[in-house]
C-alpha atoms as a PDB file:
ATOM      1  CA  UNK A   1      15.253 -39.829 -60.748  1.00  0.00           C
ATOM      2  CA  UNK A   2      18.417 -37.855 -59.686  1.00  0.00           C
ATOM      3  CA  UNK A   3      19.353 -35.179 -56.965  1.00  0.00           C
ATOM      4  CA  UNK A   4      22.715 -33.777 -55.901  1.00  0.00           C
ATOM      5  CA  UNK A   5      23.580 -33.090 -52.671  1.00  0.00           C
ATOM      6  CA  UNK A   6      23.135 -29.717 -51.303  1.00  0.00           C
ATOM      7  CA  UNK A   7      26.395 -28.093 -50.105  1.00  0.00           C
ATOM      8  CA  UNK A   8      24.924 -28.813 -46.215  1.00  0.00           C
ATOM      9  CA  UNK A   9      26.828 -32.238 -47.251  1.00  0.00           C
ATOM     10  CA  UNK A  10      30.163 -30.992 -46.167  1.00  0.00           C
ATOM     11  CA  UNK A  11      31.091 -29.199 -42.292  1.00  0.00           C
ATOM     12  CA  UNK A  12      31.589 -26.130 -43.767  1.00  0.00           C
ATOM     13  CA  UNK A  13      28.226 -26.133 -45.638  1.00  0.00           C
ATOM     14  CA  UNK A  14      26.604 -27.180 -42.619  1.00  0.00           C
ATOM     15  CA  UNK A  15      28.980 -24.787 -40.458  1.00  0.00           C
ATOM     16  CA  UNK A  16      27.416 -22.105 -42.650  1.00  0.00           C
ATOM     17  CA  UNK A  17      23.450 -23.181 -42.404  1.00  0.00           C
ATOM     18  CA  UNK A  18      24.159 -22.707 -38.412  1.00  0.00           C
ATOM     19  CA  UNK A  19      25.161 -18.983 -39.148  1.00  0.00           C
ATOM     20  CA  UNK A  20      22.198 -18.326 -41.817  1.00  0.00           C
ATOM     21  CA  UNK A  21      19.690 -19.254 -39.409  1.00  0.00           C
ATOM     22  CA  UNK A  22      20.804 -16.510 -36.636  1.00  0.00           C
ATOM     23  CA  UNK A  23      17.921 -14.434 -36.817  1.00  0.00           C
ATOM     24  CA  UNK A  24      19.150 -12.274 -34.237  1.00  0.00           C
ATOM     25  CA  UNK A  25      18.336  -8.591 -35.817  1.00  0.00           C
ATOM     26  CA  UNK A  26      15.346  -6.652 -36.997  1.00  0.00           C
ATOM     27  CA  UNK A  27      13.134  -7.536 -40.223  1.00  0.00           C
ATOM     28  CA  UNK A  28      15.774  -8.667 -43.309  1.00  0.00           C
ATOM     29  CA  UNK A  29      18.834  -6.819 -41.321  1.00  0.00           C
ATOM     30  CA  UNK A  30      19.351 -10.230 -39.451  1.00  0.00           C
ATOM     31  CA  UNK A  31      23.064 -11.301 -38.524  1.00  0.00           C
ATOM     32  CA  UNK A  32      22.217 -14.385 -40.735  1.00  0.00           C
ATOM     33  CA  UNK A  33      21.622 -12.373 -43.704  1.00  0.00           C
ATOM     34  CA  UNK A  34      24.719 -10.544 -43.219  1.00  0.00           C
ATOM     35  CA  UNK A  35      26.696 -13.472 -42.946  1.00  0.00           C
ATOM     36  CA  UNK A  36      25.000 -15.040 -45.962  1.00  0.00           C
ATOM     37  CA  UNK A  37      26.068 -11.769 -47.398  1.00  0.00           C
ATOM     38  CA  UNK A  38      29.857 -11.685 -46.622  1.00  0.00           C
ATOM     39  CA  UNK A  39      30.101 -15.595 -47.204  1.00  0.00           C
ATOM     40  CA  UNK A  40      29.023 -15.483 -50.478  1.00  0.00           C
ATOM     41  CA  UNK A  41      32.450 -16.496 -51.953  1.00  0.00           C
ATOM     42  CA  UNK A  42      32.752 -19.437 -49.848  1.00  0.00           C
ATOM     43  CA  UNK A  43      29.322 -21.305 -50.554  1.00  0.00           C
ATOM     44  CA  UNK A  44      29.807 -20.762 -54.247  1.00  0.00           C
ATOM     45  CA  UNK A  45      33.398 -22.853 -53.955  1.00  0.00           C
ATOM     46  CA  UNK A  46      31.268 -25.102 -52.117  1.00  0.00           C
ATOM     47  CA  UNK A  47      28.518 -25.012 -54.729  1.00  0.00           C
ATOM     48  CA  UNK A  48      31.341 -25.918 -57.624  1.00  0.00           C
ATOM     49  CA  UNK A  49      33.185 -28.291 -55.556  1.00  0.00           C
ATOM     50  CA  UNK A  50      30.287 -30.622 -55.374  1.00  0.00           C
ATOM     51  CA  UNK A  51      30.466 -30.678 -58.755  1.00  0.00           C
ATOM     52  CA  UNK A  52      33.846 -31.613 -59.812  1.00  0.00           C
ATOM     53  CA  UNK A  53      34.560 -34.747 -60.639  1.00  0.00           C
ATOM     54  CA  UNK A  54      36.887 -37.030 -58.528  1.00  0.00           C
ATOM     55  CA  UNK A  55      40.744 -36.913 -59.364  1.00  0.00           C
ATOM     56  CA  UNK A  56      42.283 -40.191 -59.750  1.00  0.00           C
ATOM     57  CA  UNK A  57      40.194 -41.886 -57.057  1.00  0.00           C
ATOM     58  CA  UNK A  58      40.765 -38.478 -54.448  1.00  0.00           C
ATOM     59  CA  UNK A  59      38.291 -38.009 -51.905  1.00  0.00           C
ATOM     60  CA  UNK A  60      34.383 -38.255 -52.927  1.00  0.00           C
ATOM     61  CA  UNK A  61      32.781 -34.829 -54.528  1.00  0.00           C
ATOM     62  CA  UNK A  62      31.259 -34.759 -57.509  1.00  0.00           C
ATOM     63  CA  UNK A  63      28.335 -36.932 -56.287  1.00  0.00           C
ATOM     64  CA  UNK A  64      24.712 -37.628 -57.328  1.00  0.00           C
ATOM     65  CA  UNK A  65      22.137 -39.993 -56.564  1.00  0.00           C
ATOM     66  CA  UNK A  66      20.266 -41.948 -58.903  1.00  0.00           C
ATOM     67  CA  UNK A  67      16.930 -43.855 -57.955  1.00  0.00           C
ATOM     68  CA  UNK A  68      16.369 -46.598 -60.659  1.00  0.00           C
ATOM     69  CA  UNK A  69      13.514 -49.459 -60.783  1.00  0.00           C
ATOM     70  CA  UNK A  70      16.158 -51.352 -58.884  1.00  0.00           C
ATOM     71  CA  UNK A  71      18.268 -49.774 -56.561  1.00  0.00           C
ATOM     72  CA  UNK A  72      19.418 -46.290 -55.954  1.00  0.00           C
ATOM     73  CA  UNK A  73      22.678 -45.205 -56.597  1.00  0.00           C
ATOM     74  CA  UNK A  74      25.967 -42.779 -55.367  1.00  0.00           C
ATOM     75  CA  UNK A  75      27.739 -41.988 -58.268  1.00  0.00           C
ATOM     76  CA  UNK A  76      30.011 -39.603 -59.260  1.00  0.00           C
ATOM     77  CA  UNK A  77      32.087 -38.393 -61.809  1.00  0.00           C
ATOM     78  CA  UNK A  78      35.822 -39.124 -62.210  1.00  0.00           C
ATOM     79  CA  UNK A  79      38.934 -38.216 -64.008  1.00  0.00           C
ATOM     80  CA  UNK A  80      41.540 -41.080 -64.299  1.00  0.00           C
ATOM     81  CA  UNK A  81      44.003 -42.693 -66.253  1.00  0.00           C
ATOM     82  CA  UNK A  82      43.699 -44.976 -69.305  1.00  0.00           C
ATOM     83  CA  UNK A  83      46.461 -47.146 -70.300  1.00  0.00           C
ATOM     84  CA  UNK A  84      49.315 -45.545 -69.067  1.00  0.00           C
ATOM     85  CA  UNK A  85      49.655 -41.547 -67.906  1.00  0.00           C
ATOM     86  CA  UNK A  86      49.489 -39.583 -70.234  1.00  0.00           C
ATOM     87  CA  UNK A  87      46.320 -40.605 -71.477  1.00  0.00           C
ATOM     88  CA  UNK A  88      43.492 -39.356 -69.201  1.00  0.00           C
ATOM     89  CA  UNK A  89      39.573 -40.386 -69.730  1.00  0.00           C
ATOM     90  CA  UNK A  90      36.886 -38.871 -67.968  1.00  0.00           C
ATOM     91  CA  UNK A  91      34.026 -41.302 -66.998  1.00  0.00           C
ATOM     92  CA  UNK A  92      30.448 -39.923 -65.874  1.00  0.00           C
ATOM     93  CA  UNK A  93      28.274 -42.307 -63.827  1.00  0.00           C
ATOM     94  CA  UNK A  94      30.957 -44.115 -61.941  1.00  0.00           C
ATOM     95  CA  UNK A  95      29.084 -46.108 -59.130  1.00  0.00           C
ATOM     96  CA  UNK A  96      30.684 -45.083 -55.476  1.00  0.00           C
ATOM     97  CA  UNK A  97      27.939 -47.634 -53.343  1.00  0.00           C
ATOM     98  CA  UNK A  98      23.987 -48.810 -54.248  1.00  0.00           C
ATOM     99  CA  UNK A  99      20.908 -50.891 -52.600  1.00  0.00           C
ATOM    100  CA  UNK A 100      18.582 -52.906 -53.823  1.00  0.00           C
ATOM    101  CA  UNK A 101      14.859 -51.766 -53.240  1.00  0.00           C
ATOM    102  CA  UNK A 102      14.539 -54.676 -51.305  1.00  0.00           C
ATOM    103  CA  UNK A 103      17.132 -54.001 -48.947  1.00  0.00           C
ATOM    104  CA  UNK A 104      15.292 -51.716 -46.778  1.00  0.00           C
ATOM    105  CA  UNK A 105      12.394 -51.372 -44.663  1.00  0.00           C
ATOM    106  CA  UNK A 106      12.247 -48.005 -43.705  1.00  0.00           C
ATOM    107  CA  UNK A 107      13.641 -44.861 -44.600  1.00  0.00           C
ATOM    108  CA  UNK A 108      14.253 -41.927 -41.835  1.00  0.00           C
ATOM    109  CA  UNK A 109      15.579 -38.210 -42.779  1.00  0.00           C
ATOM    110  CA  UNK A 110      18.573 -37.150 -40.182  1.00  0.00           C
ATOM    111  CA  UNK A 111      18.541 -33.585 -40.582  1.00  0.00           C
ATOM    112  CA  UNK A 112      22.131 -32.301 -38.901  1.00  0.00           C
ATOM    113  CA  UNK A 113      22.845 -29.178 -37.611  1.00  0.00           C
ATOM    114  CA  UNK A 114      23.360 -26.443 -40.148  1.00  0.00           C
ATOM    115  CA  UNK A 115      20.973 -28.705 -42.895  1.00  0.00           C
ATOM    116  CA  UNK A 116      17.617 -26.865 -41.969  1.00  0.00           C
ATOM    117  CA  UNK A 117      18.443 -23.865 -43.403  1.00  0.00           C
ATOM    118  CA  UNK A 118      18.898 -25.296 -46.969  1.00  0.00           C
ATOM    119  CA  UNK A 119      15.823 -27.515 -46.615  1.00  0.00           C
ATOM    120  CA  UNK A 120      18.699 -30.844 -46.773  1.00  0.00           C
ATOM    121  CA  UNK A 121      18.631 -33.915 -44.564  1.00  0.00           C
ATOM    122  CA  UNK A 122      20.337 -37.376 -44.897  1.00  0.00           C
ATOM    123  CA  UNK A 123      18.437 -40.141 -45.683  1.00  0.00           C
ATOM    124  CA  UNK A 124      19.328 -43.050 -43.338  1.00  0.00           C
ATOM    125  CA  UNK A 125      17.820 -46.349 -44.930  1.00  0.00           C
ATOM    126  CA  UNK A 126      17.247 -49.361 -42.509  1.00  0.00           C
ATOM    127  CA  UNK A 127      16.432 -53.076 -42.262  1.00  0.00           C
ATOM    128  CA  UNK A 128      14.737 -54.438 -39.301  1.00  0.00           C
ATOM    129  CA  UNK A 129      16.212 -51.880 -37.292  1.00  0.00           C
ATOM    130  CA  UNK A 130      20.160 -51.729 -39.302  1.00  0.00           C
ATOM    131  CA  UNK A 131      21.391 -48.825 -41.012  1.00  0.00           C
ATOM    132  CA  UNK A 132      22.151 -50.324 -44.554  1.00  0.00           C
ATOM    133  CA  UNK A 133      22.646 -47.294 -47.028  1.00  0.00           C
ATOM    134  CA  UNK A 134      23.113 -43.635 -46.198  1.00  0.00           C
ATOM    135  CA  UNK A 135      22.713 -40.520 -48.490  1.00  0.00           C
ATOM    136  CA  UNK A 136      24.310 -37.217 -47.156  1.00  0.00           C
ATOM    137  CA  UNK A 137      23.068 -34.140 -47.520  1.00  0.00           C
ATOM    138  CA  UNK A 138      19.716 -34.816 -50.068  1.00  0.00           C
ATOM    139  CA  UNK A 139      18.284 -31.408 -50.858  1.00  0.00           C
ATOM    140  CA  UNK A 140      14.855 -31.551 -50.438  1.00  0.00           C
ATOM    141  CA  UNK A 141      15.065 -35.044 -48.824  1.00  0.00           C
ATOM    142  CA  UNK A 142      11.485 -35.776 -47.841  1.00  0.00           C
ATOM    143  CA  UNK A 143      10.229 -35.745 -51.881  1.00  0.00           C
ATOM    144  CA  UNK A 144      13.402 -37.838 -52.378  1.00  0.00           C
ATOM    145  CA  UNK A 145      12.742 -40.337 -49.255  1.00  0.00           C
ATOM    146  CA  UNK A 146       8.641 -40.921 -50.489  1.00  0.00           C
ATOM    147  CA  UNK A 147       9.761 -41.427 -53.955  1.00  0.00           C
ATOM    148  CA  UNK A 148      12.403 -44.203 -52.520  1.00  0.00           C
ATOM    149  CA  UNK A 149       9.334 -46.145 -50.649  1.00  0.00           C
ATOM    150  CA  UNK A 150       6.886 -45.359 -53.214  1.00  0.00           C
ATOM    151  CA  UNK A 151       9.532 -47.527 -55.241  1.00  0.00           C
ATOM    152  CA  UNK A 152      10.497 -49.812 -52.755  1.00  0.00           C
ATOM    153  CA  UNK A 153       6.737 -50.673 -51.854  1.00  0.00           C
ATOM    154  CA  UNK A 154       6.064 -51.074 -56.129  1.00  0.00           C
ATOM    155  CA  UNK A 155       9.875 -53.034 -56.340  1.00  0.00           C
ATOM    156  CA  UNK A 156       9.057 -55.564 -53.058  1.00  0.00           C
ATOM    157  CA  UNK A 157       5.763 -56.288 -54.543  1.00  0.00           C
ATOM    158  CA  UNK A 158       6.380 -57.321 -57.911  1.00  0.00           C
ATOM    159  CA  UNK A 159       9.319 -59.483 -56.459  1.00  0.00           C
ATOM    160  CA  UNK A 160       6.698 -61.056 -54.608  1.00  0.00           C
ATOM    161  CA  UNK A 161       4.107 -61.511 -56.950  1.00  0.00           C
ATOM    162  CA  UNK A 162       6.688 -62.781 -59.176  1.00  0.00           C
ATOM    163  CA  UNK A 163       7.812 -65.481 -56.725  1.00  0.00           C
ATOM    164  CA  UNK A 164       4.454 -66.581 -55.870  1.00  0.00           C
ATOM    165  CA  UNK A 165       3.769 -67.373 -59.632  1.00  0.00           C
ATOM    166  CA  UNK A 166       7.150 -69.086 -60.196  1.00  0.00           C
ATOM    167  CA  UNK A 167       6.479 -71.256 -56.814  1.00  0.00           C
ATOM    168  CA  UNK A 168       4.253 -74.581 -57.977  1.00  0.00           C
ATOM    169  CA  UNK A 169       0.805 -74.672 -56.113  1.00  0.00           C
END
């Protein structure tokens, strides 16, 4: 399974969520709608610059995250060179930071100001207690976050299973 991050990954994403949910105003003439109006040009940049693919290792954008039967995964996309300058790849898939199924206990949504209004959250994933992997900005994080434990609960238990029949009685 893989989701992108909303735009409510960056401040200015989240900046804009704040001014969306003033509902200050009378039936659809709200001062949130207005501003979701007149920002319109800004939140599509946003919307393509979470797409775009990493330039020679700049900061991260481009992102995605991939749950697996193993681990789940930030990757992104990234332009770079290949032997020498002039020659440029482009490699999809490029693995920013992952953890293992087993590698958490418990998974929490932190839902930042300015994320409500897009219906995006970060999933905070924890071991006895210890933050251990963090995904920013999932949209629709609490489909995302059962999925992870579905698979973490299925993952954990045919690790144990599997160790219990490899162990001699």
């Amino acid at each position: 399974m893989v989701v992108w991050p909303s735009i409510a990954a960056y401040p200015s994403g989240r900046f804009l969520g704040t001014l969306y949910a003033i509902e200050t105003g009378f039936y659809v003439l709200t001062v949130g709608n207005i501003l979701a109006l007149l920002s319109i040009p800004h939140a599509i940049a946003l919307y393509f610059y979470r797409l775009l693919p990493s330039f020679f290792g700049a900061p991260l954008h481009g992102s995605s995250y991939e749950l697996t039967n193993r681990r789940i995964i930030e990757q992104r996309a990234e332009i770079g060179a290949r032997d020498g300058f002039p020659f440029v790849r482009f490699r999809h898939n490029c693995e920013v930071k992952s953890v293992e199924l087993d590698r958490f206990d418990k998974v929490e949504i932190d839902q930042q100001p300015g994320q409500a209004w897009f219906d995006a959250g970060d999933l905070v994933f924890t071991l006895d207690g210890v933050e251990t992997f963090r995904l920013d900005g999932v949209s629709r994080p609490e489909a995302f976050r059962q999925t992870c434990v579905k698979s973490h609960m299925s993952y954990s238990g045919v690790k144990q299973a599997l160790h219990r029949a490899a162990t001699p009685a």
